[in-house]
N, C-alpha and C. Protein backbone atom coordinates (compact mmCIF):
# COMPACT_ATOMS: atom_id res chain seq x y z
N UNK A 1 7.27 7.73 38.45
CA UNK A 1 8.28 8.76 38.72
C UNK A 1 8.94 8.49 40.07
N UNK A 2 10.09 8.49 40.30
CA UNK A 2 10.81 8.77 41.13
C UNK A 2 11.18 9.48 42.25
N UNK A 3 10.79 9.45 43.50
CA UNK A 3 10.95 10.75 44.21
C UNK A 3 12.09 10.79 45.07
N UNK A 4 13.21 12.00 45.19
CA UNK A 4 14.24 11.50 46.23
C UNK A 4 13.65 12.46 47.08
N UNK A 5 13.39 12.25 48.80
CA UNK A 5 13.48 13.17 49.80
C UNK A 5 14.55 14.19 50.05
N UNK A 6 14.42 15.31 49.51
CA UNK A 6 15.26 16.58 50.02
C UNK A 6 14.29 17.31 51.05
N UNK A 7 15.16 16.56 52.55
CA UNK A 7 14.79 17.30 53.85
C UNK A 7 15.76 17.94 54.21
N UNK A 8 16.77 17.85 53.91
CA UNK A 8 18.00 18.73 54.19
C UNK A 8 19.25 17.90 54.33
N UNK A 9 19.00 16.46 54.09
CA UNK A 9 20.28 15.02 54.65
C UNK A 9 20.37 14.55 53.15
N UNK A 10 21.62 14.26 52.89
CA UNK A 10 21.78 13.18 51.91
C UNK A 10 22.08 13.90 50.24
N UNK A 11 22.54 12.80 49.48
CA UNK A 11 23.27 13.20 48.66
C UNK A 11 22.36 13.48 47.37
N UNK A 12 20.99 14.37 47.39
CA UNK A 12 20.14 13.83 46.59
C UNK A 12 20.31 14.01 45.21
N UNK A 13 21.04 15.30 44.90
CA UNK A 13 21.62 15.20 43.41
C UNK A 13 22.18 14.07 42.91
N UNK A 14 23.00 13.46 43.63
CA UNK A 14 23.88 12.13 43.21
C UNK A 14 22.73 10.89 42.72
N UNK A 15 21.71 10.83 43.41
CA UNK A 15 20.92 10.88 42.78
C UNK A 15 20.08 10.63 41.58
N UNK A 16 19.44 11.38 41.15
CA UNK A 16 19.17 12.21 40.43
C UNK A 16 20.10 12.43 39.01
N UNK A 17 21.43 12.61 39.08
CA UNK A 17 22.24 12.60 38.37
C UNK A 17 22.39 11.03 37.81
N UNK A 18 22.12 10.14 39.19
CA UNK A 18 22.24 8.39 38.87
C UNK A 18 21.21 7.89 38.31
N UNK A 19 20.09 8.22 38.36
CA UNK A 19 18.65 7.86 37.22
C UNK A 19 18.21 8.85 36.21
N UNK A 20 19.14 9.87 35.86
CA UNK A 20 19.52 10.47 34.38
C UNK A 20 20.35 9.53 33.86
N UNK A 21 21.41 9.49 34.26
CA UNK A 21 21.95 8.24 33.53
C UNK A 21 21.86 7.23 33.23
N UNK A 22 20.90 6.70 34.00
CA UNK A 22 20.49 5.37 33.44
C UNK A 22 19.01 5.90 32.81
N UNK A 23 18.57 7.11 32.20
CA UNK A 23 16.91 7.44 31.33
C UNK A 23 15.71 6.69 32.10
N UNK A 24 16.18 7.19 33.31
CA UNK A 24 14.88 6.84 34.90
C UNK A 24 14.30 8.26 34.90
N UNK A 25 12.82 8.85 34.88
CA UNK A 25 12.33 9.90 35.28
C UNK A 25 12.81 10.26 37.00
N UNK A 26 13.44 10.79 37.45
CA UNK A 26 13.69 11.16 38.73
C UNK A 26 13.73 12.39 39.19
N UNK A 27 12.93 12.81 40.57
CA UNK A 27 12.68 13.95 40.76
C UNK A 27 12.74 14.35 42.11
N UNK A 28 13.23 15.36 42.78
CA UNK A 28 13.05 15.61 44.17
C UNK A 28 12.21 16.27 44.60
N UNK A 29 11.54 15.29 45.82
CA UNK A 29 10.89 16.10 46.39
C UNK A 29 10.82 16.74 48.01
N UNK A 30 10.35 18.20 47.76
CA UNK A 30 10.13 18.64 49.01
C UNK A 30 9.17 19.33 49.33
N UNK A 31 8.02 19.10 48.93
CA UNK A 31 6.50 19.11 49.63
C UNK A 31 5.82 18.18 49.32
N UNK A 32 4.87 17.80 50.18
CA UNK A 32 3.76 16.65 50.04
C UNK A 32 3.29 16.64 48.59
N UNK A 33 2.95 18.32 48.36
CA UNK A 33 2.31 17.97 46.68
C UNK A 33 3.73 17.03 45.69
N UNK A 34 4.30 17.79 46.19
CA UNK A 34 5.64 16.48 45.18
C UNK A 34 5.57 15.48 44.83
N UNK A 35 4.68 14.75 45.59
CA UNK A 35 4.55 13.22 45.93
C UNK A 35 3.54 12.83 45.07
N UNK A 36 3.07 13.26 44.52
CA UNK A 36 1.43 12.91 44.47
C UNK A 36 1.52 11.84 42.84
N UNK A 37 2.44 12.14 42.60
CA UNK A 37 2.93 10.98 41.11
C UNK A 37 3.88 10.28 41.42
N UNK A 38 4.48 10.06 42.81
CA UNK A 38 5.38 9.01 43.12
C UNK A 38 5.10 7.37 42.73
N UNK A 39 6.06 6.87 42.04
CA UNK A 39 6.13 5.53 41.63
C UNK A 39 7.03 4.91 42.65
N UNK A 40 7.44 5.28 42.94
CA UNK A 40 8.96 4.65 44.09
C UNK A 40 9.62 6.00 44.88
N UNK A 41 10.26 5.90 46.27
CA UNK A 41 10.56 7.02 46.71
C UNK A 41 11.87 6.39 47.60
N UNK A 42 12.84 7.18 47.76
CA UNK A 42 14.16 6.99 48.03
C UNK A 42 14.31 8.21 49.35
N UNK A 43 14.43 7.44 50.57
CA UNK A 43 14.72 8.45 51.74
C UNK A 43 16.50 8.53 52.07
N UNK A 44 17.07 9.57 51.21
CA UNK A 44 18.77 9.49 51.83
C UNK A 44 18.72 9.96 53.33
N UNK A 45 20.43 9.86 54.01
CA UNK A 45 20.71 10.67 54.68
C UNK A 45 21.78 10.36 55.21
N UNK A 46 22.84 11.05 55.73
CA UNK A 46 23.99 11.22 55.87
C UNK A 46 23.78 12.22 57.20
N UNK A 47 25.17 11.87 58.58
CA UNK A 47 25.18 12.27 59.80
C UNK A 47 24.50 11.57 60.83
N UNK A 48 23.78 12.53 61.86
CA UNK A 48 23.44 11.16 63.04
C UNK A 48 22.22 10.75 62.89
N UNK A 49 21.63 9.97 63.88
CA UNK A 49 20.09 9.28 63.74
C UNK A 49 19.54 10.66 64.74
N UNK A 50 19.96 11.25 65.51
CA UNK A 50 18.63 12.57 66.03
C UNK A 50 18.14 13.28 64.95
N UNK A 51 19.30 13.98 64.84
CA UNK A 51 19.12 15.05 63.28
C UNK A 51 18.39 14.43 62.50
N UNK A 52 18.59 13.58 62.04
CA UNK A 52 17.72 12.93 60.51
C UNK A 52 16.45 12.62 61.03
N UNK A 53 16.04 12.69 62.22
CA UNK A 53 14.77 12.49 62.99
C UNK A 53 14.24 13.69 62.82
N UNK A 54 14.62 14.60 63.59
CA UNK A 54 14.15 16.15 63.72
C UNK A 54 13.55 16.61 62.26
N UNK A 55 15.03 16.57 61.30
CA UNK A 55 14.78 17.49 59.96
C UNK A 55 13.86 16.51 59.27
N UNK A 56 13.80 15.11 59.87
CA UNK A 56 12.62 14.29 58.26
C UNK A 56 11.12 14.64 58.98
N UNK A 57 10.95 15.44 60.76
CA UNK A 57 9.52 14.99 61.10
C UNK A 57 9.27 16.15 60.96
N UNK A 58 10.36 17.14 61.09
CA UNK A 58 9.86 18.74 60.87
C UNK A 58 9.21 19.23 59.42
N UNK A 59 9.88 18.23 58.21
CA UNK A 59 9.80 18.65 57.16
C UNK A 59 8.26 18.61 56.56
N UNK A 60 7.30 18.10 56.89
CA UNK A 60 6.02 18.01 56.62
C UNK A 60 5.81 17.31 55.47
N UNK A 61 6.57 16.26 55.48
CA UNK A 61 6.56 15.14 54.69
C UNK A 61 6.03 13.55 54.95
N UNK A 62 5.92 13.71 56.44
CA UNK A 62 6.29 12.35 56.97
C UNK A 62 4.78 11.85 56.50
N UNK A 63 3.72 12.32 57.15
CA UNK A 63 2.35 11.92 56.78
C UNK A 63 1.99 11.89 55.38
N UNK A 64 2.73 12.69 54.33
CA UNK A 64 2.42 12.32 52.96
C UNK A 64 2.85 10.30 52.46
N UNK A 65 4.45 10.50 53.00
CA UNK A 65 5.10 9.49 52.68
C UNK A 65 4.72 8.41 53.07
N UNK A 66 3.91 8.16 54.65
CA UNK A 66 3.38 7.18 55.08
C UNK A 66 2.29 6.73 54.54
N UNK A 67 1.28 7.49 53.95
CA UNK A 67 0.58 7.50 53.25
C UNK A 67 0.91 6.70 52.10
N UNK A 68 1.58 6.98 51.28
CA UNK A 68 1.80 6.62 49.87
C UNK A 68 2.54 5.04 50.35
N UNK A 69 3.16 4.88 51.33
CA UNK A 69 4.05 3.50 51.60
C UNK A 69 3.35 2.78 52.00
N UNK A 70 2.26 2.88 53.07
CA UNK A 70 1.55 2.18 53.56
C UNK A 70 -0.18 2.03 53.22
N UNK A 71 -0.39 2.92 52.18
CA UNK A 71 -2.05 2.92 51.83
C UNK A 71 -2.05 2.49 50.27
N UNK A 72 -1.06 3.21 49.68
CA UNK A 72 -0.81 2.68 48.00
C UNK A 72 0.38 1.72 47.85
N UNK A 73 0.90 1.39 49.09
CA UNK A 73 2.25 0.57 48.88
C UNK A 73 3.12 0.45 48.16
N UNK A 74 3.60 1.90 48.21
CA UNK A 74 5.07 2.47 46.91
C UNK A 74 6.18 1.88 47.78
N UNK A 75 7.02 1.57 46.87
CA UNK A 75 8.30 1.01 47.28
C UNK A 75 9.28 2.06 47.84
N UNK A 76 10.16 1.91 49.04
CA UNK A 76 10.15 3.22 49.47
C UNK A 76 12.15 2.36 49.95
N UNK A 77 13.04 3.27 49.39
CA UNK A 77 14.23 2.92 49.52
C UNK A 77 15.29 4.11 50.68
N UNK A 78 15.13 3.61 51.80
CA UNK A 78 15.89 4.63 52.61
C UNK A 78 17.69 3.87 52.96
N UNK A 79 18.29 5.12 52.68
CA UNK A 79 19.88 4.83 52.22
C UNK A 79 20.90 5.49 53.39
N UNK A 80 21.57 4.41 54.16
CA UNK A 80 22.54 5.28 55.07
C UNK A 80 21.57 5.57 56.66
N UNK A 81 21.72 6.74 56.70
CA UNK A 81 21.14 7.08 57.94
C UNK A 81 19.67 7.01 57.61
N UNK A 82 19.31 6.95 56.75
CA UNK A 82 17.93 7.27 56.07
C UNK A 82 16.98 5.50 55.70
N UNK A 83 17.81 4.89 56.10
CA UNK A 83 17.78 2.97 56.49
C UNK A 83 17.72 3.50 57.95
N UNK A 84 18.75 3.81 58.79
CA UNK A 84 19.06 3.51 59.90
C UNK A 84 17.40 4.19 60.96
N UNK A 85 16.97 5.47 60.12
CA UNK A 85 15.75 6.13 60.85
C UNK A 85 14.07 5.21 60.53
N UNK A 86 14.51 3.90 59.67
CA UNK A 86 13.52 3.25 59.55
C UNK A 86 12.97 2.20 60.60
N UNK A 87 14.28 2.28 61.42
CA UNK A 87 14.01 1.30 62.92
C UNK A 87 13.35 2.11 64.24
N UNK A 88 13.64 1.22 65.15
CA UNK A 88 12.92 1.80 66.15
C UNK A 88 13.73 2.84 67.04
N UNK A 89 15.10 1.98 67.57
CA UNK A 89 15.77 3.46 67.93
C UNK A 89 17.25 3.34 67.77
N UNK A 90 17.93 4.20 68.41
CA UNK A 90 19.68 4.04 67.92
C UNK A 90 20.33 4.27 69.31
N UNK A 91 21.48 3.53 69.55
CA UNK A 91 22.13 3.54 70.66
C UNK A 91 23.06 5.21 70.28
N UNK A 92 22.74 5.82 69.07
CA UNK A 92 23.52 7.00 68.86
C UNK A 92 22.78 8.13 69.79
N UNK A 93 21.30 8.08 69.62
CA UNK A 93 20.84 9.06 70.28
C UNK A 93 19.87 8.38 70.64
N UNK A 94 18.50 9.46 71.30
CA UNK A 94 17.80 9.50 72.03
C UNK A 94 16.08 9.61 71.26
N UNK A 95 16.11 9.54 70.25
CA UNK A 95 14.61 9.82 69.66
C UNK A 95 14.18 8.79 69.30
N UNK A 96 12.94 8.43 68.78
CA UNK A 96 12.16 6.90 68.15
C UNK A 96 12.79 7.30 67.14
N UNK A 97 12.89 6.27 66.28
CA UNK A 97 12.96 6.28 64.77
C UNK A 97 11.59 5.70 64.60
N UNK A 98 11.07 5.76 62.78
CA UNK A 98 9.71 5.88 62.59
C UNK A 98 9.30 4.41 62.85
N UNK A 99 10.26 3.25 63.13
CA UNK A 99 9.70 2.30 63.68
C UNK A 99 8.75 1.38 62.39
N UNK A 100 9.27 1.58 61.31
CA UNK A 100 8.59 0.69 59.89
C UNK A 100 9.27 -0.70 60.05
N UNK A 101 10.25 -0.72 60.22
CA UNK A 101 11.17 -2.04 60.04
C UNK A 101 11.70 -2.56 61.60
N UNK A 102 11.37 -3.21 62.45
CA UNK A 102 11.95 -3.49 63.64
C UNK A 102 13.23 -3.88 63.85
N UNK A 103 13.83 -3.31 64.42
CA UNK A 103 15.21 -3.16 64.66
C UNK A 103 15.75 -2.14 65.30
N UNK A 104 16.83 -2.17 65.77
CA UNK A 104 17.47 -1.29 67.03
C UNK A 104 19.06 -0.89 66.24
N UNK A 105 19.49 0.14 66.16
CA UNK A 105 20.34 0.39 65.43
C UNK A 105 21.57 0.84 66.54
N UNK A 106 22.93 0.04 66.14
CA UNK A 106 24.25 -0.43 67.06
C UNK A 106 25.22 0.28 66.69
N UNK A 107 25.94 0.03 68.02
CA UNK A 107 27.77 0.63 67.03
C UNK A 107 28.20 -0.75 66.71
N UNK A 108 29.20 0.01 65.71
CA UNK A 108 30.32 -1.22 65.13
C UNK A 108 30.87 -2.01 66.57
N UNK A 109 30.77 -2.22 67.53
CA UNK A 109 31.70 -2.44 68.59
C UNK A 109 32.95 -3.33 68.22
N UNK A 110 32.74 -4.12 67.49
CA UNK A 110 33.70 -5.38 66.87
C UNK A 110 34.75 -4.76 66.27
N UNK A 111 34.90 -3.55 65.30
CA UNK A 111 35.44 -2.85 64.86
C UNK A 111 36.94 -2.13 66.14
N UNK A 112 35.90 -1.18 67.33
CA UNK A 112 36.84 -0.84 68.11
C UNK A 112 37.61 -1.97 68.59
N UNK A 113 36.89 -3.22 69.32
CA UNK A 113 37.46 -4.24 69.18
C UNK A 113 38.92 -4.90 68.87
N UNK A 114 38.78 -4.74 67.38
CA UNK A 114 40.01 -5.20 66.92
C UNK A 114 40.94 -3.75 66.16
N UNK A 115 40.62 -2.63 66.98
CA UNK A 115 40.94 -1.49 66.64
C UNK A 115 41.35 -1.10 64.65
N UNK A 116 40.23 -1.24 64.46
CA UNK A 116 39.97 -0.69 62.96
C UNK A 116 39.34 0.43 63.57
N UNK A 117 39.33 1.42 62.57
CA UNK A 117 38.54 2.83 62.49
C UNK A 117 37.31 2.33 62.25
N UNK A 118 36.63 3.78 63.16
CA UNK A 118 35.55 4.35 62.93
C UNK A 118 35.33 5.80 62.42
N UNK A 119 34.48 5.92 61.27
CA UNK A 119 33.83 5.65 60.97
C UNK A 119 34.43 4.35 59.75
N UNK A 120 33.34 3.30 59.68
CA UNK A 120 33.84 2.02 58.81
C UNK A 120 33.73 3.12 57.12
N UNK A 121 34.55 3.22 56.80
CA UNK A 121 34.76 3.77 55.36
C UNK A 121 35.32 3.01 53.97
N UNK A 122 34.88 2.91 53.31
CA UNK A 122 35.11 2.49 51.98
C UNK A 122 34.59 1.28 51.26
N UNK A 123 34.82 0.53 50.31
CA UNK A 123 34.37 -0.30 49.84
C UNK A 123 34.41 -1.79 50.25
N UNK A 124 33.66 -2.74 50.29
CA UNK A 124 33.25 -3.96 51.10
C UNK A 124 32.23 -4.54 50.19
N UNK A 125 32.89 -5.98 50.24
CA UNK A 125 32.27 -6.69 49.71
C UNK A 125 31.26 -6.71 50.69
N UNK A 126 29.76 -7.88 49.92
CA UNK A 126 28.66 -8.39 50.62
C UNK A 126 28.19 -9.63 50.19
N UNK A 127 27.61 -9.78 50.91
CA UNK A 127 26.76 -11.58 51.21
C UNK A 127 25.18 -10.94 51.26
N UNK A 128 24.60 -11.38 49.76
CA UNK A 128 23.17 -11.56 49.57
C UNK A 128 22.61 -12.77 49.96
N UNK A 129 21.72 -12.25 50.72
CA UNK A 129 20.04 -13.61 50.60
C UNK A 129 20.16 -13.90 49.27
N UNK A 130 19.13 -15.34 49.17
CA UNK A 130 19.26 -16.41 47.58
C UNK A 130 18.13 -15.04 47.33
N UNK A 131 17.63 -15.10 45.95
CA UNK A 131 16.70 -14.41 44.91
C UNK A 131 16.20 -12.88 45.83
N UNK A 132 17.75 -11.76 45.91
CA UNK A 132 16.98 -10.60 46.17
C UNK A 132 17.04 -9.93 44.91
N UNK A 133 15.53 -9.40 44.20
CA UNK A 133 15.11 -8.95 43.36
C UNK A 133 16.53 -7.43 43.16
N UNK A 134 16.07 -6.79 44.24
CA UNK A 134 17.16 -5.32 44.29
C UNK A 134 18.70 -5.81 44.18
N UNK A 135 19.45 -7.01 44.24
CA UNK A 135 20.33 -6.92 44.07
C UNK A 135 20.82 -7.59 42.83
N UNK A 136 19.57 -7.95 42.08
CA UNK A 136 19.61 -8.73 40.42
C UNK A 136 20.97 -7.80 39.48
N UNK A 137 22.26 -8.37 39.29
CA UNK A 137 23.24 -8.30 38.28
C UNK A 137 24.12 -7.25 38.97
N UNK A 138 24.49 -7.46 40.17
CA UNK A 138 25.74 -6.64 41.18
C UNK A 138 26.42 -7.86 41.64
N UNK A 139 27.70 -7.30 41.60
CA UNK A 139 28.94 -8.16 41.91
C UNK A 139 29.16 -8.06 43.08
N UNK A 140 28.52 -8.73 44.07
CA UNK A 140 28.36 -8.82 45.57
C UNK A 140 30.32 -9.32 46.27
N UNK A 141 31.23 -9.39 45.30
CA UNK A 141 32.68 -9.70 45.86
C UNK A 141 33.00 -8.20 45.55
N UNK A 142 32.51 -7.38 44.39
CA UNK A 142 32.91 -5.48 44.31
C UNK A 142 32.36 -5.01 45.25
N UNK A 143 31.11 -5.52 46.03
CA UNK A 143 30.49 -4.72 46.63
C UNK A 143 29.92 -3.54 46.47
N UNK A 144 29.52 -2.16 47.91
CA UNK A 144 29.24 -1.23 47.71
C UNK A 144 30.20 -0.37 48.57
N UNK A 145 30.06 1.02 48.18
CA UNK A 145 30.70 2.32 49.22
C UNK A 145 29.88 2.34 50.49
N UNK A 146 30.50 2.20 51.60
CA UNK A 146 30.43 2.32 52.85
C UNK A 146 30.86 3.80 53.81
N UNK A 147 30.03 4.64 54.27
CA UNK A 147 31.06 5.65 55.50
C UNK A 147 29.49 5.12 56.62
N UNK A 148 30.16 4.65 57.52
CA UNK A 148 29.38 4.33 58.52
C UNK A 148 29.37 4.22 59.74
N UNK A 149 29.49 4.33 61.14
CA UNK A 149 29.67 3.88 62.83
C UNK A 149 28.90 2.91 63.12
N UNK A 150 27.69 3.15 62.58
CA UNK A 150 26.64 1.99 63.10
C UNK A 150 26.10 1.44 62.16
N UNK A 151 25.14 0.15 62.80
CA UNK A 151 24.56 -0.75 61.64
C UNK A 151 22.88 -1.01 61.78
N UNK A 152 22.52 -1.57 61.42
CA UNK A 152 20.95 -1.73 61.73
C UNK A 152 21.37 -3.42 61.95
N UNK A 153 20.59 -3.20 63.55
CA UNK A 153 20.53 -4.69 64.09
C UNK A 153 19.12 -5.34 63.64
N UNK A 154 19.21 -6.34 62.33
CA UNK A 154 17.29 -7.10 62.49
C UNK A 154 17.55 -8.16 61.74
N UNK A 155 17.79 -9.42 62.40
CA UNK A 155 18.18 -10.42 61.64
C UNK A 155 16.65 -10.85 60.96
N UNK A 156 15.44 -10.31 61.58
CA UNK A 156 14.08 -10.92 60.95
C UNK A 156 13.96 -10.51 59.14
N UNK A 157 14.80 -9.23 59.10
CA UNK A 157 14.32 -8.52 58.01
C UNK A 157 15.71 -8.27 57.24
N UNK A 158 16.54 -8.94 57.39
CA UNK A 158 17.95 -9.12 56.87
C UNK A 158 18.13 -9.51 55.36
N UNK A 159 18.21 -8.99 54.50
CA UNK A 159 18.56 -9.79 53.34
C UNK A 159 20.26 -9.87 52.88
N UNK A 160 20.91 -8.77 53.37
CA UNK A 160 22.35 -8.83 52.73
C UNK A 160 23.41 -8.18 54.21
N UNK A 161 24.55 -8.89 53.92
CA UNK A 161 25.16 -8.22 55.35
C UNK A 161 26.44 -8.21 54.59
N UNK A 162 27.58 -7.37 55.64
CA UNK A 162 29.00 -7.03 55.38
C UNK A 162 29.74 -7.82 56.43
N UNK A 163 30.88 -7.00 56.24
CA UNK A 163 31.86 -7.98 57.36
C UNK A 163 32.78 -6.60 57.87
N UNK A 164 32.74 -5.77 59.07
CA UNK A 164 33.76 -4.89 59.57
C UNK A 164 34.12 -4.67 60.96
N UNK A 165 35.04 -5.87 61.73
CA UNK A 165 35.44 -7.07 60.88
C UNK A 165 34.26 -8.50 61.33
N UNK A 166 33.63 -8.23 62.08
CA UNK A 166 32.44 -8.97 61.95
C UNK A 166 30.96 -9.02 61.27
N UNK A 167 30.31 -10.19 60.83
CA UNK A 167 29.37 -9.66 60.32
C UNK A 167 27.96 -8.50 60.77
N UNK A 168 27.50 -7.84 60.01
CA UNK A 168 26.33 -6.58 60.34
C UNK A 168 25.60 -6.81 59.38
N UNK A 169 24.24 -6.38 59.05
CA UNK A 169 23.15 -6.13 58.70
C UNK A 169 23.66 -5.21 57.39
N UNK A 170 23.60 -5.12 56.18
CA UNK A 170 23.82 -3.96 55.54
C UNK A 170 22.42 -3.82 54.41
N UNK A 171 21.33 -4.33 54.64
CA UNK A 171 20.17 -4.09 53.56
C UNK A 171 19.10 -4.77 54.21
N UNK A 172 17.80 -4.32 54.56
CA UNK A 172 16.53 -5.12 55.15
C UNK A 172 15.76 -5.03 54.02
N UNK A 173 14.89 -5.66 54.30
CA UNK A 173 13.29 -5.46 53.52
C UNK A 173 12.18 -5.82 54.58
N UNK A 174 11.20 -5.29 54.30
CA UNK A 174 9.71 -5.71 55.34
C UNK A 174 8.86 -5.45 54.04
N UNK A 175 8.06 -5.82 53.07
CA UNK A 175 7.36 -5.70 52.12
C UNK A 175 8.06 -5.01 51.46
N UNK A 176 7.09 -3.68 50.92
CA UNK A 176 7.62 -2.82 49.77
C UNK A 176 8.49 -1.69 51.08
N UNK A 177 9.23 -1.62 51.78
CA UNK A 177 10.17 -0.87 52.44
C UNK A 177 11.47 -1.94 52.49
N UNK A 178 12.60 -0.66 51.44
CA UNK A 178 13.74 -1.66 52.08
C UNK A 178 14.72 -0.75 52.25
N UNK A 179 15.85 -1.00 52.73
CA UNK A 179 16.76 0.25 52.97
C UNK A 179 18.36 -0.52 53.21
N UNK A 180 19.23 0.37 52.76
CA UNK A 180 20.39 -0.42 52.48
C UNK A 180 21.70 1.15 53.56
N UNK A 181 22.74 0.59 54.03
CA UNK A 181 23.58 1.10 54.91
C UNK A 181 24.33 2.01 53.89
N UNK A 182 24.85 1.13 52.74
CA UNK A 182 25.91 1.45 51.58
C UNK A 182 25.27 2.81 51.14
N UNK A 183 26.21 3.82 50.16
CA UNK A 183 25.67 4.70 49.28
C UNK A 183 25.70 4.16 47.94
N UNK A 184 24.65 3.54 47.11
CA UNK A 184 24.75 3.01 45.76
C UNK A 184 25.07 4.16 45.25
N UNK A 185 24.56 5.70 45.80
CA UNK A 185 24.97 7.19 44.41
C UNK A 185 26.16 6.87 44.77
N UNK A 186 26.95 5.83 45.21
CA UNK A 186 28.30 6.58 45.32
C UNK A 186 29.40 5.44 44.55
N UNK A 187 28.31 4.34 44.40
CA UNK A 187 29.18 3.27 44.55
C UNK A 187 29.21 2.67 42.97
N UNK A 188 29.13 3.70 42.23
CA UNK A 188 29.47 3.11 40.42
C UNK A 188 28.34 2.01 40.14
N UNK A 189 28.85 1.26 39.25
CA UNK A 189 28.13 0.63 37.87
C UNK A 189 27.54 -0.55 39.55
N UNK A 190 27.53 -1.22 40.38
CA UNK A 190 26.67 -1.72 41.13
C UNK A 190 25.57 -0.68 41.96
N UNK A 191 26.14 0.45 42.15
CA UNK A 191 25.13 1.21 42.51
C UNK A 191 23.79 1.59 41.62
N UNK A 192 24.65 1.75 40.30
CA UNK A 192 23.73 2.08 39.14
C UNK A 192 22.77 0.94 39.20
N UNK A 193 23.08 -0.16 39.16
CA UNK A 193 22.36 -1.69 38.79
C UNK A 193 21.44 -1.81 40.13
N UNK A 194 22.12 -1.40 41.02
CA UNK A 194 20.90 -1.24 42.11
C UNK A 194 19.53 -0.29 42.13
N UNK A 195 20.15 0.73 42.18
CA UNK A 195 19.46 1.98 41.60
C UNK A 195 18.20 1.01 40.58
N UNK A 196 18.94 0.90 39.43
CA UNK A 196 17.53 0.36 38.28
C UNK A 196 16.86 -0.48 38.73
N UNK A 197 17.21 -1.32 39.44
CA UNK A 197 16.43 -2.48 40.00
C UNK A 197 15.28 -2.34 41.19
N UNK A 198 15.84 -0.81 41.71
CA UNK A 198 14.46 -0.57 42.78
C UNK A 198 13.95 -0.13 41.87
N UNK A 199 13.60 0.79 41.12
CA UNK A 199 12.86 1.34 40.13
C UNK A 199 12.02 0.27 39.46
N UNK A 200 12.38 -0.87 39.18
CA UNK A 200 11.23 -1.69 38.70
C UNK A 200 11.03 -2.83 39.54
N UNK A 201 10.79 -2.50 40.96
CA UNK A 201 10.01 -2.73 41.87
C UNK A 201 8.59 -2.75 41.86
């Protein structure tokens, strides 16, 4: 079963609505007991890296989830800001992030740069690593949906990057933790194909 984190960030119906459609059991959760039949778990979030700190450590989730990621080694997919709180910290604010995946999370600077907007919005192609399992049958020139300022800096744990207008980090992995910048709920029939493909992780 499926678990999406509803701490209060992120699009989790979209969701939910995206592994109904593809006949994925998917379910949200928001208490520890929630968890307790998790097969795979999906951390969204949308807004800054403090907030998504505060509301994911307040929520009395964190010690379930670590648990299940790191003692039963469930595959654990954090999306957006919810990638970005998997590093250590963010030049946005001031708190640790939970520090699973090493990396330090940046602004676009390249972007102001060559004066493109911020926040980086819309669709972008990507450049996969050779044989990533999660990105098996996505059209990496369609790409994914992007609303973003910052990126996750970790070339150790890098599998796929974008270009806005220089290259960034847009998907890590460190074992069974991986986390991607893009919104696949948002981003159609490659999101979908992504979506299924963590699921049979």
């Amino acid at each position: 079963m499926i678990k999406v984190i509803d701490y209060g960030l992120g699009n989790v119906s979209s969701f939910t609505n995206a592994y109904k459609s593809l006949d994925i059991k998917c379910e949200l959760a928001k208490s520890s007991s929630d968890l307790d039949n998790a097969s795979h778990i999906i951390l969204p979030g949308v807004g800054s890296f403090d907030y998504a700190m505060e509301l994911f450590s307040n929520s009395g989730l964190r010690d379930k989830i670590e648990e299940k990621v790191f003692e039963d080694m469930i595959p654990i997919l954090g999306v957006c800001v919810g990638m970005q709180i998997l590093g250590d910290d963010s030049e946005e604010g001031n708190k640790n992030g939970l520090g699973w995946i090493h990396g330090s999370i940046k602004k676009i600077n390249g972007a102001i740069e060559k004066d493109l907007p911020l926040p980086h919005m819309g669709w972008n192609s990507i450049n996969v690593d050779k044989n990533q399992s999660l990105f098996r049958n996505v059209d990496s020139e369609k790409g994914f949906y992007f609303l973003h300022s910052y990126y996750f800096d970790s070339d150790t744990h890098q599998i796929a990057s974008s270009d806005y207008p220089n290259s960034f980090c847009c998907a890590v992995k460190k074992d069974n933790i991986f986390g991607v910048q893009f919104h696949p709920e948002k981003s159609l029939t490659n999101g979908l194909a992504l979506l299924k493909n963590f699921s049979e992780i």
